[in-house]
N, C-alpha and C. Protein backbone atom coordinates (compact mmCIF):
# COMPACT_ATOMS: atom_id res chain seq x y z
N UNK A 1 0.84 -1.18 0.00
CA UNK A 1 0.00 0.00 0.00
C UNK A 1 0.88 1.24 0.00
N UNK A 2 0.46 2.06 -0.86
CA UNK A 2 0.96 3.65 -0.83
C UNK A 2 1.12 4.15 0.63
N UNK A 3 1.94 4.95 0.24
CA UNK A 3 1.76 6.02 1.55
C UNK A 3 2.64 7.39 1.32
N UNK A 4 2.20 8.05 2.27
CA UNK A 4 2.83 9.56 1.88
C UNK A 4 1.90 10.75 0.90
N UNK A 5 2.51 11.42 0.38
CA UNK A 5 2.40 12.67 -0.76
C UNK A 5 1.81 12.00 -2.02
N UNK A 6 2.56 10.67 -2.27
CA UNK A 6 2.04 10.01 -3.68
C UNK A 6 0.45 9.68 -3.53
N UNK A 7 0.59 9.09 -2.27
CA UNK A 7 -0.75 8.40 -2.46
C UNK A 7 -1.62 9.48 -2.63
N UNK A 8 -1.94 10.69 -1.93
CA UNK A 8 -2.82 11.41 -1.86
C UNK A 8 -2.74 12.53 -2.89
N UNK A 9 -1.97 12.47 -4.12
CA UNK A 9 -1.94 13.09 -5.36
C UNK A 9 -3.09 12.86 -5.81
N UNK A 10 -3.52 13.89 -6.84
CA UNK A 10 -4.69 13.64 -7.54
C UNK A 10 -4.60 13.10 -8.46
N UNK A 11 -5.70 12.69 -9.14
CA UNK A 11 -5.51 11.57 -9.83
C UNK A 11 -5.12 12.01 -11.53
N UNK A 12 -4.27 11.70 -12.35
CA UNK A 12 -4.17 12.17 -13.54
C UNK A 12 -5.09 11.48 -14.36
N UNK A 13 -5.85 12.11 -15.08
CA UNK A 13 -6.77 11.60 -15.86
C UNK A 13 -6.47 11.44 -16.74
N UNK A 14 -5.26 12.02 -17.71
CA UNK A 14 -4.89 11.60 -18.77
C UNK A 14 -3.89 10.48 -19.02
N UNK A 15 -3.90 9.73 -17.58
CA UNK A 15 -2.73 8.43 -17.88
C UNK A 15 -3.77 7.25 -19.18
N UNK A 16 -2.39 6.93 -19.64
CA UNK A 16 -3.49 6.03 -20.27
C UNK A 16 -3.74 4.25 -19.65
N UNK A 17 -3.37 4.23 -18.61
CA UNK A 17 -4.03 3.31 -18.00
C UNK A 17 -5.09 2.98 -16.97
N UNK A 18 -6.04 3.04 -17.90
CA UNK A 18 -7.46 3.15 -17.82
C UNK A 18 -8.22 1.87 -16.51
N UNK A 19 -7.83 0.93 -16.64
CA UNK A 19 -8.16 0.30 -15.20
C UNK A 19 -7.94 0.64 -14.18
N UNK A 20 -6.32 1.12 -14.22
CA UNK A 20 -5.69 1.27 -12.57
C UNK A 20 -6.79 3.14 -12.30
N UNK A 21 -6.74 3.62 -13.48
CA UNK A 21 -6.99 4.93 -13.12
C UNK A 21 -8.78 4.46 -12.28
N UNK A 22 -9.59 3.90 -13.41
CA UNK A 22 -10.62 3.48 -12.91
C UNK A 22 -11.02 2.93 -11.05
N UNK A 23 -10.47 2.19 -11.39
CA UNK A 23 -9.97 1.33 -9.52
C UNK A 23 -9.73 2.50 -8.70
N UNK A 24 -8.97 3.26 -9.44
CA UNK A 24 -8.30 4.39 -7.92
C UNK A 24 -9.19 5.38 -7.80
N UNK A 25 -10.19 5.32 -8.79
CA UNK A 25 -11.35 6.49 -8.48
C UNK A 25 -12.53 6.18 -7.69
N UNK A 26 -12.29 4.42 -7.95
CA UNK A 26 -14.06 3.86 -7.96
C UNK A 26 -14.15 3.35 -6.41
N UNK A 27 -12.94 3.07 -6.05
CA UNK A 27 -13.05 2.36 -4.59
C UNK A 27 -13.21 3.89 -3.46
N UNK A 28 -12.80 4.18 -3.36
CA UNK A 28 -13.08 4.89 -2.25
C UNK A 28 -14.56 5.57 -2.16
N UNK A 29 -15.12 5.45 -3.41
CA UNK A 29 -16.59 5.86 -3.40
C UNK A 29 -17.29 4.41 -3.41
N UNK A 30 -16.82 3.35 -3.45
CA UNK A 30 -17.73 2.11 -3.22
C UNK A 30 -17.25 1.55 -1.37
N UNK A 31 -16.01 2.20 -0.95
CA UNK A 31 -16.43 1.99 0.64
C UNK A 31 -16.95 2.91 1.59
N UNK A 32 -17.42 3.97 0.74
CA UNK A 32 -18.22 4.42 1.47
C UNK A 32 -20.01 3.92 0.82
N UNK A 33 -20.07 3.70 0.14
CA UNK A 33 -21.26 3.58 -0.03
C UNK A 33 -21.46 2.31 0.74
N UNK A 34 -20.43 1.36 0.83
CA UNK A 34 -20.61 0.43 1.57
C UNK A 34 -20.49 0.25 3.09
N UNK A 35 -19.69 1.26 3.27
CA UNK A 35 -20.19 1.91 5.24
C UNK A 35 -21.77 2.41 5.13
N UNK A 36 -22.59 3.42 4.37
CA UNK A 36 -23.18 4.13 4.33
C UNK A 36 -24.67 2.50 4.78
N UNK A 37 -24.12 1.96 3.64
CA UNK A 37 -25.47 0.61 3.82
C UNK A 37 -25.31 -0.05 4.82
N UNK A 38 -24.29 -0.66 5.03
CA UNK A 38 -24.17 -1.04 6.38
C UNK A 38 -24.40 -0.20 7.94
N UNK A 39 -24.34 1.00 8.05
CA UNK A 39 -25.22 1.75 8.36
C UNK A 39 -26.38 1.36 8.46
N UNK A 40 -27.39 1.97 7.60
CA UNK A 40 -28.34 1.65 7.49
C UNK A 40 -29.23 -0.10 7.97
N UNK A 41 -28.27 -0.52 7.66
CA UNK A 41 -28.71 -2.28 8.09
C UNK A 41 -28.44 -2.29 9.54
N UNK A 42 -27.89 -1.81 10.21
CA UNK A 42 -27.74 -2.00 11.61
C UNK A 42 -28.32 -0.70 12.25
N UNK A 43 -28.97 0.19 11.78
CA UNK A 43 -30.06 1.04 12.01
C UNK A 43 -31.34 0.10 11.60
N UNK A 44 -31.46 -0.34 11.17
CA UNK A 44 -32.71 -1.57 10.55
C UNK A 44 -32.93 -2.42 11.79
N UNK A 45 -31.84 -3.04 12.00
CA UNK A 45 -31.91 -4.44 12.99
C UNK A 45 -32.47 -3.89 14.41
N UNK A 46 -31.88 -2.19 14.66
CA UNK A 46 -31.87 -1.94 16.08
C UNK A 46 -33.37 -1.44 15.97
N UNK A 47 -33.90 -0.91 15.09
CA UNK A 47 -35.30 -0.15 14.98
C UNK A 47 -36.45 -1.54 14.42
N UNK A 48 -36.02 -2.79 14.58
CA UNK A 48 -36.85 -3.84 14.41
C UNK A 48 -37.08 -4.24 15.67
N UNK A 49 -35.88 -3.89 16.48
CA UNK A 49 -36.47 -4.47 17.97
C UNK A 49 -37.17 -3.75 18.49
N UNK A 50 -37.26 -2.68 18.33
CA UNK A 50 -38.23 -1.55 19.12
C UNK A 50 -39.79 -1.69 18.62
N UNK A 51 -40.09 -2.31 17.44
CA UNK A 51 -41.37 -2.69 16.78
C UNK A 51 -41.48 -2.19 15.45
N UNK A 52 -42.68 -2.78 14.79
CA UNK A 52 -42.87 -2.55 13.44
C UNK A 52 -43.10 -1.05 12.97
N UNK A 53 -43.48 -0.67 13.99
CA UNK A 53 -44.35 0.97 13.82
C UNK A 53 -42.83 1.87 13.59
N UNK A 54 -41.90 1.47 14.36
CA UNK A 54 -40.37 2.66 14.29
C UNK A 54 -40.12 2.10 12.69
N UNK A 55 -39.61 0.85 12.55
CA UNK A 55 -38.90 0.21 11.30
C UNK A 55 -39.83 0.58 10.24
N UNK A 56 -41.24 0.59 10.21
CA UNK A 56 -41.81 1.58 9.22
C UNK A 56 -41.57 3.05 8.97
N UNK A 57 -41.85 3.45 10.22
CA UNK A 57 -41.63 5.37 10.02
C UNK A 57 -40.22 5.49 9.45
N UNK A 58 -39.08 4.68 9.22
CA UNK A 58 -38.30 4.94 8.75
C UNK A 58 -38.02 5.19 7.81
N UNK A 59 -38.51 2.97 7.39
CA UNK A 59 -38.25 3.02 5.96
C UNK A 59 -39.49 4.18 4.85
N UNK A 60 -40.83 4.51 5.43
CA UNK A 60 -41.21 5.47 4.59
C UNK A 60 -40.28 6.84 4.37
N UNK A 61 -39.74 7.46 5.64
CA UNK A 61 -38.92 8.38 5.54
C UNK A 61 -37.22 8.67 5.14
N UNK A 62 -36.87 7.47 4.71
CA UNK A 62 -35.56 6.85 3.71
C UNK A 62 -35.43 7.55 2.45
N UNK A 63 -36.60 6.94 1.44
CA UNK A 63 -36.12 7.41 0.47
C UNK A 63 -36.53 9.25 0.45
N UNK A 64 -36.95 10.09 1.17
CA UNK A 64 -37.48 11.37 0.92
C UNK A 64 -36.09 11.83 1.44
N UNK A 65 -35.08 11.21 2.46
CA UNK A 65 -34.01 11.92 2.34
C UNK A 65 -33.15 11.17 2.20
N UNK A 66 -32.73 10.64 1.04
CA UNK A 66 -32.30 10.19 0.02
C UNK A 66 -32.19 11.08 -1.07
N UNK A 67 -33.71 11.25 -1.30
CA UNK A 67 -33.76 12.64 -2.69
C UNK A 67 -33.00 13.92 -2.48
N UNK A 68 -33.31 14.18 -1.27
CA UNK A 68 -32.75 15.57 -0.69
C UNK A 68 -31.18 15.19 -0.53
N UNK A 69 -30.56 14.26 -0.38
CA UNK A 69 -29.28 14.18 -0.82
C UNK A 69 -28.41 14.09 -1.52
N UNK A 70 -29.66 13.65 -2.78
CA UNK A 70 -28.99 13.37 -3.80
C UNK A 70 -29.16 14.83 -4.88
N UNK A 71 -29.86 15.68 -4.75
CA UNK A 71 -30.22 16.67 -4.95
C UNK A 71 -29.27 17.80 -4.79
N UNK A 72 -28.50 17.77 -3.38
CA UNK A 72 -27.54 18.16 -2.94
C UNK A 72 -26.68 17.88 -3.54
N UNK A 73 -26.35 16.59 -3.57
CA UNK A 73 -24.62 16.13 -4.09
C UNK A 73 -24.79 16.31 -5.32
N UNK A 74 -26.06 16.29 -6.51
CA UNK A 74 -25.75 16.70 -7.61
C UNK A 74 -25.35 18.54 -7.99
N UNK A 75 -25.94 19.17 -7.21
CA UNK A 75 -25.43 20.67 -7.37
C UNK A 75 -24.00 20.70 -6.95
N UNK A 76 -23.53 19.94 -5.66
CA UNK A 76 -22.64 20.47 -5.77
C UNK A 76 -21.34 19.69 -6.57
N UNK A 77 -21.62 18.65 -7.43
CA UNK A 77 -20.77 18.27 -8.39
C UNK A 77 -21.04 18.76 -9.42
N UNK A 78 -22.22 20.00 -9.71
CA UNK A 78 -22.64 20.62 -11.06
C UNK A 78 -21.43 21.92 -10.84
N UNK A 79 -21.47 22.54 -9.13
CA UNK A 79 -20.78 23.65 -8.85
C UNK A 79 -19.35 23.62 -9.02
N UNK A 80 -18.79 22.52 -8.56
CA UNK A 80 -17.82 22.06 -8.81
C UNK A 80 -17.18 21.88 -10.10
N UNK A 81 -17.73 21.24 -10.71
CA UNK A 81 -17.57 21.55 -12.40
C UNK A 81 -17.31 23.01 -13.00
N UNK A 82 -18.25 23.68 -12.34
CA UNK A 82 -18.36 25.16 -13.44
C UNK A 82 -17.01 25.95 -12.15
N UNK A 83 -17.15 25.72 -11.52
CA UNK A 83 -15.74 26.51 -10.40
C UNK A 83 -14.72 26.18 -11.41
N UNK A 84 -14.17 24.53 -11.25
CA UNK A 84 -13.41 24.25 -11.91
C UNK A 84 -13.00 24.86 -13.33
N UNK A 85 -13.72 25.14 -14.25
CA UNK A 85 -13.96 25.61 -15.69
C UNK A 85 -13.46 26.97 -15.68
N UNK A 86 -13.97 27.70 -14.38
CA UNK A 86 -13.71 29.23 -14.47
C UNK A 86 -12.51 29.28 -14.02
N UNK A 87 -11.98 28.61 -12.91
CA UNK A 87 -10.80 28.66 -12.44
C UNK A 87 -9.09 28.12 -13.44
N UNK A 88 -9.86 27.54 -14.10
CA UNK A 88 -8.63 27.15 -15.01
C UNK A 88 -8.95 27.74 -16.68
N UNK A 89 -9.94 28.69 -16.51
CA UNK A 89 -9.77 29.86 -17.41
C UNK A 89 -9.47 30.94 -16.91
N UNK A 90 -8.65 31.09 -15.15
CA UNK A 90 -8.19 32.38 -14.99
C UNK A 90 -9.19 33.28 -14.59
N UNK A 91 -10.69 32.77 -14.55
CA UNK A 91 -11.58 33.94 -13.84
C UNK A 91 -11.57 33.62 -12.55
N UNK A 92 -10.80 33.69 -11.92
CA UNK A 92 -10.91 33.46 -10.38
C UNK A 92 -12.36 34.49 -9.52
N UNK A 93 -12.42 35.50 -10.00
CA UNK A 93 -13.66 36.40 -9.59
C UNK A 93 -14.88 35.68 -10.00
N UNK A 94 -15.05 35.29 -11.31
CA UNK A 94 -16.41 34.46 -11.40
C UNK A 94 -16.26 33.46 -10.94
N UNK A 95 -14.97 32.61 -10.55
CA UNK A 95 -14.57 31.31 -10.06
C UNK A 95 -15.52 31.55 -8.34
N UNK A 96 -15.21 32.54 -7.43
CA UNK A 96 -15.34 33.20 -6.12
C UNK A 96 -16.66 32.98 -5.89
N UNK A 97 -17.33 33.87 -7.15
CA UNK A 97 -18.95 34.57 -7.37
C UNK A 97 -19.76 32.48 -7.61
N UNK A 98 -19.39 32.18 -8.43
CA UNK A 98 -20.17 30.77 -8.66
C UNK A 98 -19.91 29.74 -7.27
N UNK A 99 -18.56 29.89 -6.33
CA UNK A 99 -18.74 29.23 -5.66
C UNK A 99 -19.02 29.77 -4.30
N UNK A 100 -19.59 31.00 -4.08
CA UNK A 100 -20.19 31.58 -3.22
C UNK A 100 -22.12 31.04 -3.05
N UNK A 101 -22.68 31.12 -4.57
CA UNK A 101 -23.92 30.87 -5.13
C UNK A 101 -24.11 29.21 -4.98
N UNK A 102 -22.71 28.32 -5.10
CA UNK A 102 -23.19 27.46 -5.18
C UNK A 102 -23.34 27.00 -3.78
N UNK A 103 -22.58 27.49 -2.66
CA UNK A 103 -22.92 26.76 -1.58
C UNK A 103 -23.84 27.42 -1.38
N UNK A 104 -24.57 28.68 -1.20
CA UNK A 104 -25.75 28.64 -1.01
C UNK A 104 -27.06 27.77 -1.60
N UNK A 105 -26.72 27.66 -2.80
CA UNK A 105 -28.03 26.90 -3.26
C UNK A 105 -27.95 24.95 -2.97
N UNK A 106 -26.81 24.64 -2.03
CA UNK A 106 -26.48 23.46 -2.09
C UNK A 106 -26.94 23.25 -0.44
N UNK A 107 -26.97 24.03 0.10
CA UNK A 107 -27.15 24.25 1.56
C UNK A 107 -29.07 24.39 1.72
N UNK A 108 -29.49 24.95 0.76
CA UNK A 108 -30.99 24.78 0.76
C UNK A 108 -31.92 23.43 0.74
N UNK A 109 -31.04 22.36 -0.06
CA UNK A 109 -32.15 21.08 -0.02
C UNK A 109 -32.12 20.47 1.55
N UNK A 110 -30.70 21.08 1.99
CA UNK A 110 -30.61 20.39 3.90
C UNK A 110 -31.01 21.16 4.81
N UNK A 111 -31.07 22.15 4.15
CA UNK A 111 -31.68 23.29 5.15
C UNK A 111 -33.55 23.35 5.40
N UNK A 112 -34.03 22.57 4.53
CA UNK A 112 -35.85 22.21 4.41
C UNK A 112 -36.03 20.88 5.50
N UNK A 113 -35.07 20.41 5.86
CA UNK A 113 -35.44 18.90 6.82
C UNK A 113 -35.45 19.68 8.42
């Protein structure tokens, strides 16, 4: 296993080896998604012992913030994008201005719960 400065370099996208690059992007977003469920499953087990009525109110209220998260994380990988774009065209002022706007409007779908 890596360690140091290397490991935590960003990732070059233009290598042309397309698996390793793949792998080094894809895992750290598949262990968290896989803490995130597991989570959830042992929030399941503990709200089954308490009765059917908790383990329902849940699972109805799961996927509604779910949406609201995903809602979130898509703005702010939309904000992220256009920061990025302005910033490596040198507008650092519209770079500032878009990512001022975007955390506000990214902070609104969590800010309604």
């Amino acid at each position: 296993m890596r360690t140091g400065r290397r490991a935590l370099a960003p990732a070059d996208l233009s290598d042309p080896r397309l698996k390793r690059l793949i792998v080094r992007l894809a895992v750290p977003a598949v262990i968290g998604l896989s803490i995130n469920a597991a989570h959830h499953t042992v929030n399941a087990v503990f709200l089954g012992m308490l009765g059917p009525e908790a383990l329902a109110a849940v699972t109805i209220s799961i996927p509604a913030l779910m949406l609201i998260a995903a809602i979130g994380e898509g703005l702010g990988v939309g904000s992220a994008a256009a920061i990025g774009r302005l910033l490596g065209g040198r507008q650092t002022g519209h770079g500032q201005r878009d990512g001022q706007h975007g955390a506000g409007t990214r902070s609104a779908p969590g800010g309604r719960c």
